[in-house]
Protein backbone atom coordinates (compact mmCIF):
# COMPACT_ATOMS: atom_id res chain seq x y z
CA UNK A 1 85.41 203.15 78.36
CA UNK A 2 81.79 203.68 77.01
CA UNK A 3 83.32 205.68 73.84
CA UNK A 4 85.50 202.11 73.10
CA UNK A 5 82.98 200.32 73.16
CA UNK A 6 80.63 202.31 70.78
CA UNK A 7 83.65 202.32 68.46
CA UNK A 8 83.74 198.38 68.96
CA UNK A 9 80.23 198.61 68.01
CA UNK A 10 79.92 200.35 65.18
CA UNK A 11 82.86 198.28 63.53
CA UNK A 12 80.80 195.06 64.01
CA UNK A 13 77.48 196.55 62.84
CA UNK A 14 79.09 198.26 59.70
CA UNK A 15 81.07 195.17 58.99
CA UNK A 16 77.73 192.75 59.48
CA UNK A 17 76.10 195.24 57.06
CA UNK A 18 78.37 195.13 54.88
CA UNK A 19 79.19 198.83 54.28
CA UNK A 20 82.49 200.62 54.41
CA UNK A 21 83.48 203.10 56.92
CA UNK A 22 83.28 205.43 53.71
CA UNK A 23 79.60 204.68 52.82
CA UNK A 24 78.85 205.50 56.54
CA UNK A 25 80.55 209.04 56.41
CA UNK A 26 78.90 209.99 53.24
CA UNK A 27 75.91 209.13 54.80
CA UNK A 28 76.27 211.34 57.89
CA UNK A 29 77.27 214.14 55.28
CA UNK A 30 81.32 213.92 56.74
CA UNK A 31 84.11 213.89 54.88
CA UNK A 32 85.28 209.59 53.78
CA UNK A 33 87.93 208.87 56.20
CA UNK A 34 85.50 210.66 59.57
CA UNK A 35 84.33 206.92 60.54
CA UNK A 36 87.18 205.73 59.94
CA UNK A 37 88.54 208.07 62.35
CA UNK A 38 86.38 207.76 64.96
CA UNK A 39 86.91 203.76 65.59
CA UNK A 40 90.30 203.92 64.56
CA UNK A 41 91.52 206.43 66.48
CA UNK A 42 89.32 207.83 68.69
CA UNK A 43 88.56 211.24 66.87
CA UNK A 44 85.96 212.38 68.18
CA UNK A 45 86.04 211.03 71.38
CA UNK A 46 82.07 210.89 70.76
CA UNK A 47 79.60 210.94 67.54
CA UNK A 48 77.07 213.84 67.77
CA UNK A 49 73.50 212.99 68.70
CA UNK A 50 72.53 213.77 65.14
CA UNK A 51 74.64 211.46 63.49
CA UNK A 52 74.41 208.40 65.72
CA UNK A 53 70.36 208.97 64.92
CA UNK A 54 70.99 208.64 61.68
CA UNK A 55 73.94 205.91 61.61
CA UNK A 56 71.32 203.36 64.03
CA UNK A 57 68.68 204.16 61.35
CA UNK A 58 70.65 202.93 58.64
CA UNK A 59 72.24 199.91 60.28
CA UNK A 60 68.86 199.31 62.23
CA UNK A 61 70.66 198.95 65.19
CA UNK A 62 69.58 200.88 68.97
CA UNK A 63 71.45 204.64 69.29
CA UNK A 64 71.96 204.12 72.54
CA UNK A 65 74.76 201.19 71.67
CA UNK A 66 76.32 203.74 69.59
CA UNK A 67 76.64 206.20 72.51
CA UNK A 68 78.19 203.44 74.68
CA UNK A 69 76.14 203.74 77.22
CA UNK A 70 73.56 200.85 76.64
């Protein structure tokens, strides 16, 4: 369940930031609908270390919430 809730997450911190799931793609260098993906539907399962360093960055929220596993 520690993949839900980083999903879970990541929709609440994007949302409270007041960025799409879009903006947060582009920013991670993925294609627009990959974030979407990922809460949505589970695909990936998991973000890569590299992009959830650089997603907490932006949203100045801790990486390890976006692993799950905090």
């Amino acid at each position: 369940m520690a993949a839900e809730k980083a999903r879970t997450f990541l929709d609440q911190a994007i949302s409270a930031r007041g960025v799409t799931y879009s903006d947060i793609s582009r920013l991670i260098g993925k294609n627009p609908a990959y974030i979407q993906q990922f809460i949505k539907r589970g695909i990936p399962r998991r973000l890569n270390e590299q992009d959830r360093h650089v997603i907490a960055r932006y949203l100045d929220v801790s990486e390890q919430l976006l692993s799950g596993y905090a």
